[in-house]
Protein backbone atom coordinates (compact mmCIF):
# COMPACT_ATOMS: atom_id res chain seq x y z
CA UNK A 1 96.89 -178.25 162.55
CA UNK A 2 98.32 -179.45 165.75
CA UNK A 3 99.84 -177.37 168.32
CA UNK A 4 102.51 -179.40 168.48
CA UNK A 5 102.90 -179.06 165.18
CA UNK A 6 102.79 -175.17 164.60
CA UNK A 7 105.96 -173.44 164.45
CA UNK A 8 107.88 -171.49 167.40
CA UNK A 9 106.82 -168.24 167.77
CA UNK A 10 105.10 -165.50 170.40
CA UNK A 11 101.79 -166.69 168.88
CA UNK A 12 102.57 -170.29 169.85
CA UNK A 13 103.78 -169.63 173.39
CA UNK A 14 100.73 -167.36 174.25
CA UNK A 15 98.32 -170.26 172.90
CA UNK A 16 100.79 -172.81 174.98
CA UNK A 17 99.59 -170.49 178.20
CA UNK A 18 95.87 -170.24 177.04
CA UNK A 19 95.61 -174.07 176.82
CA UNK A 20 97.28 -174.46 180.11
CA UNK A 21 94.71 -172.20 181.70
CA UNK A 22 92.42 -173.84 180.26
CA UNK A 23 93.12 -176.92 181.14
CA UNK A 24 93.37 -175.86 184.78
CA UNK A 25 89.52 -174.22 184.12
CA UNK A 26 88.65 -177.35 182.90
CA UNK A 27 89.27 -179.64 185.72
CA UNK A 28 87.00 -177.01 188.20
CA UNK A 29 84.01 -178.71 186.50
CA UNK A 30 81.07 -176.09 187.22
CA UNK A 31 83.55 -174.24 189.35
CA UNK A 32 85.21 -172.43 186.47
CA UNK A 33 85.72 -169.22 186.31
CA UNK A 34 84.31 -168.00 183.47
CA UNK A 35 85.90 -164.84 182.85
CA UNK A 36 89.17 -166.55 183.02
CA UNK A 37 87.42 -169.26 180.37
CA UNK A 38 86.43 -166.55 178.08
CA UNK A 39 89.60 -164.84 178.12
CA UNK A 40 92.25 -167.83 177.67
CA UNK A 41 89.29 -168.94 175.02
CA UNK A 42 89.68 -166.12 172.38
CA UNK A 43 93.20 -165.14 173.63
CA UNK A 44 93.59 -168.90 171.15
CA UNK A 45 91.09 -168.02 168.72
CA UNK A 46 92.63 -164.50 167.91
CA UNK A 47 96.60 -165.53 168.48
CA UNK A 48 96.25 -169.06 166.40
CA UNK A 49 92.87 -169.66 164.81
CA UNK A 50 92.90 -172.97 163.65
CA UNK A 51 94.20 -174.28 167.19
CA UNK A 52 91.04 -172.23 169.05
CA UNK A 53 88.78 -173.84 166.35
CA UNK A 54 89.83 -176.99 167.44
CA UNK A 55 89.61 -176.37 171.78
CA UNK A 56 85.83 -174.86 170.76
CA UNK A 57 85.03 -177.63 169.16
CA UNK A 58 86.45 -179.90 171.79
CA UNK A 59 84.50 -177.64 174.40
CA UNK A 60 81.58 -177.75 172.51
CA UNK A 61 80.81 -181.66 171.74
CA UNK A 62 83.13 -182.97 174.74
CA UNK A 63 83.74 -186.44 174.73
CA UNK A 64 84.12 -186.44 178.94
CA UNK A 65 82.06 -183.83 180.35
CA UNK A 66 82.75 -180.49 180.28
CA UNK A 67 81.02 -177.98 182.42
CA UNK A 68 78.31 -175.43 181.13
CA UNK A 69 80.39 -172.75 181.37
CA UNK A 70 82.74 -173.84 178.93
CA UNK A 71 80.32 -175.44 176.35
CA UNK A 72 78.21 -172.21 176.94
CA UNK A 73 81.85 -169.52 176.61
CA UNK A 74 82.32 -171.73 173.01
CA UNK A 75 79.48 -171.18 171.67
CA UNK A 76 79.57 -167.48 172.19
CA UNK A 77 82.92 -167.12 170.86
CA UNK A 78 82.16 -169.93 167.65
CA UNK A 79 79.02 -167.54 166.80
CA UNK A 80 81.05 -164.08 167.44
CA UNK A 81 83.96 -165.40 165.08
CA UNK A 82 81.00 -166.43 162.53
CA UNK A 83 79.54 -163.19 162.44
CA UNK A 84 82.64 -161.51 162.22
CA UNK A 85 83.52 -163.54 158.96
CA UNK A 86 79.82 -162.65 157.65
């Protein structure tokens, strides 16, 4: 399910500002903070789960490269939300 394609609502808006933060992480390369990564990260995954699923998986096997810190922050969340389901 696309963003775009999710209905209005607070859960949308809040994933809206988590992908914009992201996306302003993102273009600090190995800069990034990583707090601010790891926050805006599972703010997504715990507001709109199927949309976070998707931005870990993008962070995780980027097509253009990524830094670390976000492939590394993905991982950790993709195995917490894993165990959690366990």
């Amino acid at each position: 399910m696309a963003l775009d394609q999710t209905p209005d609502s607070p859960e949308k808006s809040i994933a809206e500002t988590a992908i914009a933060q992201l996306e302003t992480e993102s273009k600090k390369g190995d800069n990034a903070d990583e707090t601010k990564v790891n926050k805006w990260l599972s703010t997504l995954v715990d507001y709109l789960p199927d949309i976070g699923e998707i931005a870990i998986n993008t962070f995780i096997n980027p097509i253009s490269g990524l830094s670390t810190a976000f492939q590394k922050i993905a991982n950790v969340i993709k195995k917490r939300k894993q165990d959690v389901s366990s």
